[in-house]
C-alpha atoms as a PDB file:
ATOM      1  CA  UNK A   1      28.667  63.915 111.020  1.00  0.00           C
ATOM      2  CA  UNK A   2      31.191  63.889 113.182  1.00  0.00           C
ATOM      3  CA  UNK A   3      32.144  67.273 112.740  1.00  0.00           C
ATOM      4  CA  UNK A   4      28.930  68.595 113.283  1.00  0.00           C
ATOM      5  CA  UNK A   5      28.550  66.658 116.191  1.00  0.00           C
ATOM      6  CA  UNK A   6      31.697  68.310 117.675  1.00  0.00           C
ATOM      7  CA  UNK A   7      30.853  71.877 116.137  1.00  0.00           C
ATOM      8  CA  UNK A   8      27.283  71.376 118.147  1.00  0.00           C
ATOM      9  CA  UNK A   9      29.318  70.452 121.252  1.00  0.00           C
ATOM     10  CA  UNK A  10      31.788  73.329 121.579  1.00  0.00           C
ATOM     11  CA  UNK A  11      29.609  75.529 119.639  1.00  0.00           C
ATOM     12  CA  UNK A  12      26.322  75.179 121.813  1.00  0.00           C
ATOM     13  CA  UNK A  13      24.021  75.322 117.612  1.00  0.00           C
ATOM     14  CA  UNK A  14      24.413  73.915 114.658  1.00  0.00           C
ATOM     15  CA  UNK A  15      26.957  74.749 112.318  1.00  0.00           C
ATOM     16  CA  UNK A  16      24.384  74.825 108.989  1.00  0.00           C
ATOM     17  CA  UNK A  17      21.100  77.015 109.327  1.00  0.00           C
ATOM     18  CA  UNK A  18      19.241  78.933 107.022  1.00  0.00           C
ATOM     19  CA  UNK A  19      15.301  79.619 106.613  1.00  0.00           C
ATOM     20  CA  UNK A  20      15.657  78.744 103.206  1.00  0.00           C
ATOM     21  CA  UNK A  21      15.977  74.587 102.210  1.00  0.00           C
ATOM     22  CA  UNK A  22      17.663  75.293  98.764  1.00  0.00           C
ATOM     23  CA  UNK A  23      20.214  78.173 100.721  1.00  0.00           C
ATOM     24  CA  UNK A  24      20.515  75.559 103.603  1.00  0.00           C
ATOM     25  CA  UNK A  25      21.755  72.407 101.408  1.00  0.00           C
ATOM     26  CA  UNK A  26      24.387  75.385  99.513  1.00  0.00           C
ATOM     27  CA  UNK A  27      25.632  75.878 102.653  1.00  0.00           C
ATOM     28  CA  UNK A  28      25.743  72.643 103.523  1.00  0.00           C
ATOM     29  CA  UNK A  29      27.252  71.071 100.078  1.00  0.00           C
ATOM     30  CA  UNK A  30      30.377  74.441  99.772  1.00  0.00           C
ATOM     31  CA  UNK A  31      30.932  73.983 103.475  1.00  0.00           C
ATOM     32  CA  UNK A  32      29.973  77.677 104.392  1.00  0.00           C
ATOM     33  CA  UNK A  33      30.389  77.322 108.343  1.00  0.00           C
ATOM     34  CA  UNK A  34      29.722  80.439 110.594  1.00  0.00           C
ATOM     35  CA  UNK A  35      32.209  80.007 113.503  1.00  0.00           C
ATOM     36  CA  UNK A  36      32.268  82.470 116.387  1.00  0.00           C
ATOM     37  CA  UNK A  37      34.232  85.132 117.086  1.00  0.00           C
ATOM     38  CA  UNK A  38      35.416  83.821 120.322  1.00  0.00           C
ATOM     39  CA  UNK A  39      36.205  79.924 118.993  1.00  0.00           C
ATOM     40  CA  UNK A  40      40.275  78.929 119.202  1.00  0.00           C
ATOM     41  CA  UNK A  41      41.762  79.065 116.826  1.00  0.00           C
ATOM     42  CA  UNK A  42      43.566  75.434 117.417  1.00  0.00           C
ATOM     43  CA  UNK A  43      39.652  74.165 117.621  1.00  0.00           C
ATOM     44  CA  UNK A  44      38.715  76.496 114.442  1.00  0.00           C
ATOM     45  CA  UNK A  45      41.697  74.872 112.378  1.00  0.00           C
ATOM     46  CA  UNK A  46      40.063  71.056 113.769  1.00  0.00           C
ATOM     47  CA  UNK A  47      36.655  71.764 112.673  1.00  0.00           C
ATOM     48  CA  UNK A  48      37.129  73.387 109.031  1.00  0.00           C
ATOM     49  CA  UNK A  49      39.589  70.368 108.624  1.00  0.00           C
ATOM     50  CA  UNK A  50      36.414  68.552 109.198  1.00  0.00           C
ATOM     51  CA  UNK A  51      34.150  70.234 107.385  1.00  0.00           C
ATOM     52  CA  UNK A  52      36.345  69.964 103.890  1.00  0.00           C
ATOM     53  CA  UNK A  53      33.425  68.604 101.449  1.00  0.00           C
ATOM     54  CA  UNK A  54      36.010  66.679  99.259  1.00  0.00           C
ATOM     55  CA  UNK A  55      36.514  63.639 101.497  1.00  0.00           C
ATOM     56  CA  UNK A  56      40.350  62.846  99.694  1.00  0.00           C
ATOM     57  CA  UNK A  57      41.350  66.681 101.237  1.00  0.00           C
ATOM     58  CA  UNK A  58      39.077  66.212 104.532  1.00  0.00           C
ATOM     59  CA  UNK A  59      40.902  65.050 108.342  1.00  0.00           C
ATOM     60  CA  UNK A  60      41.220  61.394 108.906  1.00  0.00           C
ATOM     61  CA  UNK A  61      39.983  59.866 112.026  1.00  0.00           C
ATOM     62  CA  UNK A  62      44.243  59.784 112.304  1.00  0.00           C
ATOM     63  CA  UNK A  63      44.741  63.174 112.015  1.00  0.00           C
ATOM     64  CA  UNK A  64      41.396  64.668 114.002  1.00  0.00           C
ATOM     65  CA  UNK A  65      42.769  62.399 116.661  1.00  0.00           C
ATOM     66  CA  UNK A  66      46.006  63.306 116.852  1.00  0.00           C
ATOM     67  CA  UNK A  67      45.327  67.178 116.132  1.00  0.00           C
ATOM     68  CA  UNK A  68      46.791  69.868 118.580  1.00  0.00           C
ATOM     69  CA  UNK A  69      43.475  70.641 119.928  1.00  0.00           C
ATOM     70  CA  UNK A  70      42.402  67.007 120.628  1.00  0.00           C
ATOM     71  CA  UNK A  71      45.479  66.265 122.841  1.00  0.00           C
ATOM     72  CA  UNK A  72      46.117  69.266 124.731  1.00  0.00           C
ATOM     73  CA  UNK A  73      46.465  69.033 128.258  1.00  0.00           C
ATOM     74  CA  UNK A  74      47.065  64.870 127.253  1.00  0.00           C
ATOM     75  CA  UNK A  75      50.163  63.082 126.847  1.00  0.00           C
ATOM     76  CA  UNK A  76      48.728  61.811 123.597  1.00  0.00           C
ATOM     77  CA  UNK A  77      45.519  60.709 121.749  1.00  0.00           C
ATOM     78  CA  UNK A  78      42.610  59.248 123.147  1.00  0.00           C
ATOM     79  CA  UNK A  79      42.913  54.925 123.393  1.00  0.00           C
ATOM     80  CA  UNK A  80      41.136  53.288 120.094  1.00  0.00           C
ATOM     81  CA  UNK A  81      38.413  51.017 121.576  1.00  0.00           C
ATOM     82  CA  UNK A  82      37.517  49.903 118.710  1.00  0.00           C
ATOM     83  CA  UNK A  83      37.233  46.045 117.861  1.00  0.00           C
ATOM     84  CA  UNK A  84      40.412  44.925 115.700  1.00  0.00           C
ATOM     85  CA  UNK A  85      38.453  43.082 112.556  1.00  0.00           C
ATOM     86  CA  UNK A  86      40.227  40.636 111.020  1.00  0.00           C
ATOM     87  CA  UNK A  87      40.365  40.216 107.102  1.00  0.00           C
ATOM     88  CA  UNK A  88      36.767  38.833 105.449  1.00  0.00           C
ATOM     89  CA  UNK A  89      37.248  35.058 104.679  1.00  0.00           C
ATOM     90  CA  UNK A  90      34.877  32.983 102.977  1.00  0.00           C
ATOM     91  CA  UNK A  91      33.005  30.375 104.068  1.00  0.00           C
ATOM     92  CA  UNK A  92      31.086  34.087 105.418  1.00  0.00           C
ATOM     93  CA  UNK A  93      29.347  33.070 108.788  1.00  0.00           C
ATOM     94  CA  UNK A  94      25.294  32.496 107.969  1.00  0.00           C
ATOM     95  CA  UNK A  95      24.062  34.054 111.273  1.00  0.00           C
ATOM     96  CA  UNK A  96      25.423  37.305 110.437  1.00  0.00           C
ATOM     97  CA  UNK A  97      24.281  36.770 106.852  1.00  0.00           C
ATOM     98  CA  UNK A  98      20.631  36.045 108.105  1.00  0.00           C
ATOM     99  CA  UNK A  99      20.789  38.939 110.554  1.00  0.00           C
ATOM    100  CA  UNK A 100      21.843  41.441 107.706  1.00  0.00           C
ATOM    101  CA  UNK A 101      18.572  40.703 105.955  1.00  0.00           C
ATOM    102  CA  UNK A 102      16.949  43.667 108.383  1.00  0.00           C
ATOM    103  CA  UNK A 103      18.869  46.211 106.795  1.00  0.00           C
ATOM    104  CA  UNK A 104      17.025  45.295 103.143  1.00  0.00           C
ATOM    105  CA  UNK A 105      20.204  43.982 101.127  1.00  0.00           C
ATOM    106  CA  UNK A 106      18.215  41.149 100.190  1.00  0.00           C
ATOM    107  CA  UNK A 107      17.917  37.926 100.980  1.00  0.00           C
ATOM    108  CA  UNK A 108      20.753  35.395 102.146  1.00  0.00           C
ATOM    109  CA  UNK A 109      21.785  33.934  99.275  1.00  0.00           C
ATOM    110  CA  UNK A 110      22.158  37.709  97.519  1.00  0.00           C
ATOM    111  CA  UNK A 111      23.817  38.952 100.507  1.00  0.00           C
ATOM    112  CA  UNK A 112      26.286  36.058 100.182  1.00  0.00           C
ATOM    113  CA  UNK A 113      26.908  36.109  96.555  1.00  0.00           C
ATOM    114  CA  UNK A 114      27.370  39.990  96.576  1.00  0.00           C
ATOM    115  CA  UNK A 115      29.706  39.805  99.658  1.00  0.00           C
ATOM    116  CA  UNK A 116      31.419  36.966  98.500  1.00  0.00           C
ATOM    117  CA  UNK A 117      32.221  38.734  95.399  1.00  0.00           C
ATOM    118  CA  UNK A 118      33.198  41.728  97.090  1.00  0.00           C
ATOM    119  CA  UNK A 119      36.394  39.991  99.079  1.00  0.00           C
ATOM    120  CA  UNK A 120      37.403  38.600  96.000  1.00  0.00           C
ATOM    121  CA  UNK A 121      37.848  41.333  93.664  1.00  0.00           C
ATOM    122  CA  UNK A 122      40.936  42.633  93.053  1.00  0.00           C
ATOM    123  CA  UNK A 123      40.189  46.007  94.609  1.00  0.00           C
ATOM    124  CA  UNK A 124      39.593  43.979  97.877  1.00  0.00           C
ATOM    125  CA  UNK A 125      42.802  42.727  97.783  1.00  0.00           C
ATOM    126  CA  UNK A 126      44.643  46.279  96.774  1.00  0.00           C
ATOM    127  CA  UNK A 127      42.726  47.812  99.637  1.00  0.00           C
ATOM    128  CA  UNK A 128      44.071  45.162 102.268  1.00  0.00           C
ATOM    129  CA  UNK A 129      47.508  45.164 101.707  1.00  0.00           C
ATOM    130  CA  UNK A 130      48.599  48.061 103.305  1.00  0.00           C
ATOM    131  CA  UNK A 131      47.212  46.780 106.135  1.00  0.00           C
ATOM    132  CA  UNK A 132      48.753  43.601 106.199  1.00  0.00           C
ATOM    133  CA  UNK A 133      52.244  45.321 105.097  1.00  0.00           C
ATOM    134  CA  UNK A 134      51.533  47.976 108.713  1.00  0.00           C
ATOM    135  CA  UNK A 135      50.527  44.756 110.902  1.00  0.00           C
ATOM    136  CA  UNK A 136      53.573  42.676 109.358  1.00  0.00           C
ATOM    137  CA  UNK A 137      51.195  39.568 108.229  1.00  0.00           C
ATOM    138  CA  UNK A 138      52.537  37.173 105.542  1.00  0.00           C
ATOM    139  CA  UNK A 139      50.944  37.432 102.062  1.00  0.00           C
ATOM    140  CA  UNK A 140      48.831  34.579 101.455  1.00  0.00           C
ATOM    141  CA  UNK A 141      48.931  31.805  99.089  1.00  0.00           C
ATOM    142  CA  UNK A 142      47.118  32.197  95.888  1.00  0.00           C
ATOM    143  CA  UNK A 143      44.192  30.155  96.748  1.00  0.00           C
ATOM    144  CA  UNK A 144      43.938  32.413  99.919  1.00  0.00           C
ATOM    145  CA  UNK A 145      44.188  35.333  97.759  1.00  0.00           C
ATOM    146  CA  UNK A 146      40.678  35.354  97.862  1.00  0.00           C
ATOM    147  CA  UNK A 147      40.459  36.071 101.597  1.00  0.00           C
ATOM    148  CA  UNK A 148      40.979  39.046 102.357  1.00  0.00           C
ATOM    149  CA  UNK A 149      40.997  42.097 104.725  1.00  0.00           C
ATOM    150  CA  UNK A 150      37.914  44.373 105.761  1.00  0.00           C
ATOM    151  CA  UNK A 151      37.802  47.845 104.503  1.00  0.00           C
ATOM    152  CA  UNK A 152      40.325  50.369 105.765  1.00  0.00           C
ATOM    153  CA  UNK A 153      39.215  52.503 103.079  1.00  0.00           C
ATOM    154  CA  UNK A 154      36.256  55.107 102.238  1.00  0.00           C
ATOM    155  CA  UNK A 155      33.667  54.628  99.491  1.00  0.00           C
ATOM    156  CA  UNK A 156      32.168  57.110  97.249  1.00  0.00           C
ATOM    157  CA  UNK A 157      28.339  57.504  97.106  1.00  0.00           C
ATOM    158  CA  UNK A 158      27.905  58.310  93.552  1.00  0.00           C
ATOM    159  CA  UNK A 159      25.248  59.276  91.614  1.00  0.00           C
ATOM    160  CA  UNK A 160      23.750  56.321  89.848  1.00  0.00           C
ATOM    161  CA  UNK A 161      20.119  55.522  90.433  1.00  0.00           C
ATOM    162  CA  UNK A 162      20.915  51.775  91.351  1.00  0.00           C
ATOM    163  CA  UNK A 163      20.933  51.831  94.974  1.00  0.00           C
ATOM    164  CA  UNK A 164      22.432  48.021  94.926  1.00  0.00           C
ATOM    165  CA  UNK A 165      25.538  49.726  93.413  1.00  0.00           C
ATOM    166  CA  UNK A 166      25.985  52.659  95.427  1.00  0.00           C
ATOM    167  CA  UNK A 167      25.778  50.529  98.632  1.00  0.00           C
ATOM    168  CA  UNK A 168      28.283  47.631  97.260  1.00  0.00           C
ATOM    169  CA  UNK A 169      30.446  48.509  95.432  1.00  0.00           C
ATOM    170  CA  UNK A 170      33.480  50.511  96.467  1.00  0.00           C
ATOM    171  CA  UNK A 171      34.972  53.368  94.582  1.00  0.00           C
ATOM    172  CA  UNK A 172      38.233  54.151  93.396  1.00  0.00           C
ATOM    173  CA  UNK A 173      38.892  56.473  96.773  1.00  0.00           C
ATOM    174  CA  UNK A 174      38.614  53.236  98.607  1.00  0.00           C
ATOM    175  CA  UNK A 175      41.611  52.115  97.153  1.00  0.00           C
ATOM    176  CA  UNK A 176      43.482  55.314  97.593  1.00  0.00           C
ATOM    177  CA  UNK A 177      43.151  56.736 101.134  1.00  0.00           C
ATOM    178  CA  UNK A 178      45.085  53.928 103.654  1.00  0.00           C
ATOM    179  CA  UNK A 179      44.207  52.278 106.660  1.00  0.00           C
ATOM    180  CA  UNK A 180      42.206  54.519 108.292  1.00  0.00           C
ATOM    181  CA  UNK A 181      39.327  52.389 110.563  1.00  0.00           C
ATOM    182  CA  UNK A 182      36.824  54.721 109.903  1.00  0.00           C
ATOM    183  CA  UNK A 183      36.576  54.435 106.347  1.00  0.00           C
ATOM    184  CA  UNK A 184      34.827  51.265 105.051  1.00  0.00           C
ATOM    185  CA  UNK A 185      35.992  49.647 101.466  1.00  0.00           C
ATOM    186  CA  UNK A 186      31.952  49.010 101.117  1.00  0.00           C
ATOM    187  CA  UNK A 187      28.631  49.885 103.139  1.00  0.00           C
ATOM    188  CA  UNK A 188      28.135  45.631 102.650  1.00  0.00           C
ATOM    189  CA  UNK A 189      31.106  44.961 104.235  1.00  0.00           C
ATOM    190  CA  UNK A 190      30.752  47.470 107.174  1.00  0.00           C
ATOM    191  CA  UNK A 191      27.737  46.207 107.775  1.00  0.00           C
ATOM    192  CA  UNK A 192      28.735  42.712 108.198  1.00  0.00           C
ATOM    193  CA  UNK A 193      31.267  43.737 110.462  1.00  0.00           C
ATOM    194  CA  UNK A 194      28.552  45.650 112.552  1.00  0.00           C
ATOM    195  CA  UNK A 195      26.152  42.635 113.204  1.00  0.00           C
ATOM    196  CA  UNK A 196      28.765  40.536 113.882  1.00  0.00           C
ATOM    197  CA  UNK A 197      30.381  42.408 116.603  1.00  0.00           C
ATOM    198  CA  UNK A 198      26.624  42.992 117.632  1.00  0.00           C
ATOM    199  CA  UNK A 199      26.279  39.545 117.760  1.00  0.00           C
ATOM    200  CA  UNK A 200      29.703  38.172 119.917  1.00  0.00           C
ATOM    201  CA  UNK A 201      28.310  41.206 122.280  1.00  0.00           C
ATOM    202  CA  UNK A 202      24.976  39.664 122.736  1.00  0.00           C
ATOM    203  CA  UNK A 203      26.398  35.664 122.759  1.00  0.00           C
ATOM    204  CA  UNK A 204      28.556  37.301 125.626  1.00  0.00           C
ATOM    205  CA  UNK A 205      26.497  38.864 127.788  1.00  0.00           C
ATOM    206  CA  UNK A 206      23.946  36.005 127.394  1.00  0.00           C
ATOM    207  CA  UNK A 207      26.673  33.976 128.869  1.00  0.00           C
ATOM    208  CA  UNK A 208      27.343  36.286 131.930  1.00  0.00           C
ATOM    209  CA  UNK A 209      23.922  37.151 132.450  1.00  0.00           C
ATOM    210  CA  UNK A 210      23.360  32.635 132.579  1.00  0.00           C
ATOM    211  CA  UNK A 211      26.487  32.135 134.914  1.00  0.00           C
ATOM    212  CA  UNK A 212      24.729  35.115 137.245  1.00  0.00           C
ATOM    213  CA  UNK A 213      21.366  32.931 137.445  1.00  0.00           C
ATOM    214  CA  UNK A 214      23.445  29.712 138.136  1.00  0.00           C
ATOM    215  CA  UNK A 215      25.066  31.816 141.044  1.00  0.00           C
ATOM    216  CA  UNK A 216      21.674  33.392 142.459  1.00  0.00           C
ATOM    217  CA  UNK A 217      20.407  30.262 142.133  1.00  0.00           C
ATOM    218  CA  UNK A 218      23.277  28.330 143.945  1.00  0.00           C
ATOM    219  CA  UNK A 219      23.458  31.066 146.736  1.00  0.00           C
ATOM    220  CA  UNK A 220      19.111  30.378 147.718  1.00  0.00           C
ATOM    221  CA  UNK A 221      20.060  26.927 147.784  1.00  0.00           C
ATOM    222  CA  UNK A 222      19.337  26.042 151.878  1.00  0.00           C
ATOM    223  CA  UNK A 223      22.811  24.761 153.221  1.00  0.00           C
ATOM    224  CA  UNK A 224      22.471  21.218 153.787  1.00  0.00           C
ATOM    225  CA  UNK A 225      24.256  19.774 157.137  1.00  0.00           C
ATOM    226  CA  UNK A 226      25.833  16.577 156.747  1.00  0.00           C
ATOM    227  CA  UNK A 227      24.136  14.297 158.766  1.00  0.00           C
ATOM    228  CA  UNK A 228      26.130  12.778 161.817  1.00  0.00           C
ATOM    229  CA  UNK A 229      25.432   8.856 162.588  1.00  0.00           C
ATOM    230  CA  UNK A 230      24.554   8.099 166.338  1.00  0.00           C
ATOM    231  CA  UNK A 231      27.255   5.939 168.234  1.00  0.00           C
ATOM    232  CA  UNK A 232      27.222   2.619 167.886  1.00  0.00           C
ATOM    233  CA  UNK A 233      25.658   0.734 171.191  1.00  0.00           C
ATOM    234  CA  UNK A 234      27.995   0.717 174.129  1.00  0.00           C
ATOM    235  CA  UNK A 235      29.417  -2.978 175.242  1.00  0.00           C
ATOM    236  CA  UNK A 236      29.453  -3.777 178.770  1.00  0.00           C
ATOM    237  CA  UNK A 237      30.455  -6.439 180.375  1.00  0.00           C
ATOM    238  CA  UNK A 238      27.893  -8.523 182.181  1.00  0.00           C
ATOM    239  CA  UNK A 239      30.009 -10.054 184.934  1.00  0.00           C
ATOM    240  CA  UNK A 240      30.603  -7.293 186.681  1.00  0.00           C
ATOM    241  CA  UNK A 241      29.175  -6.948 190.155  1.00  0.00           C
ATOM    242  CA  UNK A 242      26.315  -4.337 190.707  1.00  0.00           C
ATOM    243  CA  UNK A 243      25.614  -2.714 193.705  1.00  0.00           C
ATOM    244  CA  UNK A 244      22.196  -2.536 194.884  1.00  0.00           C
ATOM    245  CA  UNK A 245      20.599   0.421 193.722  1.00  0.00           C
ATOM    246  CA  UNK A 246      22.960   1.142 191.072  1.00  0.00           C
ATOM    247  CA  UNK A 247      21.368   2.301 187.590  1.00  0.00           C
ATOM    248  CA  UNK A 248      21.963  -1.065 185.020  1.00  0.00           C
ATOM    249  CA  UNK A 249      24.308  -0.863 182.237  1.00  0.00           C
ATOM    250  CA  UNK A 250      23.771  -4.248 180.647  1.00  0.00           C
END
């Protein structure tokens, strides 16, 4: 998608068309592109890199960002904003389990079991080490084992008619392609991932967005002046002659 995305941004149309459905999904499954005449051809190179339809020959995220055409006229590629995700542990947190029921993986306690399962297989654990090795993190303890890293790795949709497997379970190009960000170990654990960064978002602003109130509300609050006590009564001393005519001061 990305690819298309891009093609439709330099491009101006989209880079599969055809009046026929069948022709259209050909096209669309060989990768038969039309570019123009007048395309780069540092930008042609980028795009049919993109459009390769076997995803173990097609760009990474690494390489598309780092490609001739992306940083010319830069000193380099473009900053990664994305969140850094740390590797899935279990206990799994039950908010983001709950909220993951909209996206019709079941309920909680399926959602749980099948993620659950997920970070500890063995493939899990494959798919995390390189990671760990690139970010220098000790190996973990045996028991830990069973914690482990998020997917830097790409799944295969394949063509069984359980959609519960195709969505969980990784395949074995998960396990082969490194630590690209872009490519999840499993739709389930992306997913996870998704809401909870959704979720820290939303518990974040709601805390600006409370401090702002407390300071609108602070700032209509009427200044109060502090009050100032009258002097105390003045002492005189009643022995002293008066004049006549003279106001009294006793």
């Amino acid at each position: 998608s990305f690819g298309i995305v891009l093609y439709v941004l330099v491009c101006g149309k989209i880079p599969f068309d055809d009046q026929s459905m069948p022709a259209l999904h050909a096209n669309v499954k060989n990768g038969l592109v039309d570019y123009p005449g007048w395309l780069s051809s540092e930008c042609k190179h980028l795009l049919s890199r993109m459009f390769v339809t076997d995803p173990n020959q097609r760009a990474t995220m690494r390489e598309v960002l780092n490609h001739p055409w992306m940083i010319k006229g830069f000193n380099g590629p473009p900053e990664n904003y994305l969140p850094e995700r740390k590797p899935l542990t279990t206990p799994l947190d039950p908010e983001v389990i709950h909220a993951m029921q909209g996206f019709n993986f079941g309920s909680p306690e399926s959602i749980n079991t099948e993620l659950t399962r997920l970070i500890e297989s063995e493939e899990y654990h494959r798919a995390v080490k390189p990671f760990q090795r690139e970010k220098g993190l000790p190996p973990p303890a045996k028991d830990a084992e069973k914690r482990r890293r998020f997917g830097f790795d790409v799944y295969k949709r394949r063509s069984s008619g359980n959609s519960r497997d195709t969505l969980t379970g990784p395949s074995s190009e998960a396990l082969q392609l490194g630590n690209d960000p872009m490519k999840p170990f499993s739709p389930l654990v992306s997913i996870y991932y998704l809401v909870k960064e959704k979720q820290d978002r939303d518990h974040a602003e709601m805390g600006r967005d409370q401090r702002d109130v407390r300071d609108r509300e602070k700032a209509k609050e009427p200044e109060v002046l502090p009050e100032i006590a009258p002097p105390q009564e003045a002492h005189t001393n009643s022995a002293v002659f008066e004049m006549p005519g003279d106001k009294r001061t006793g």
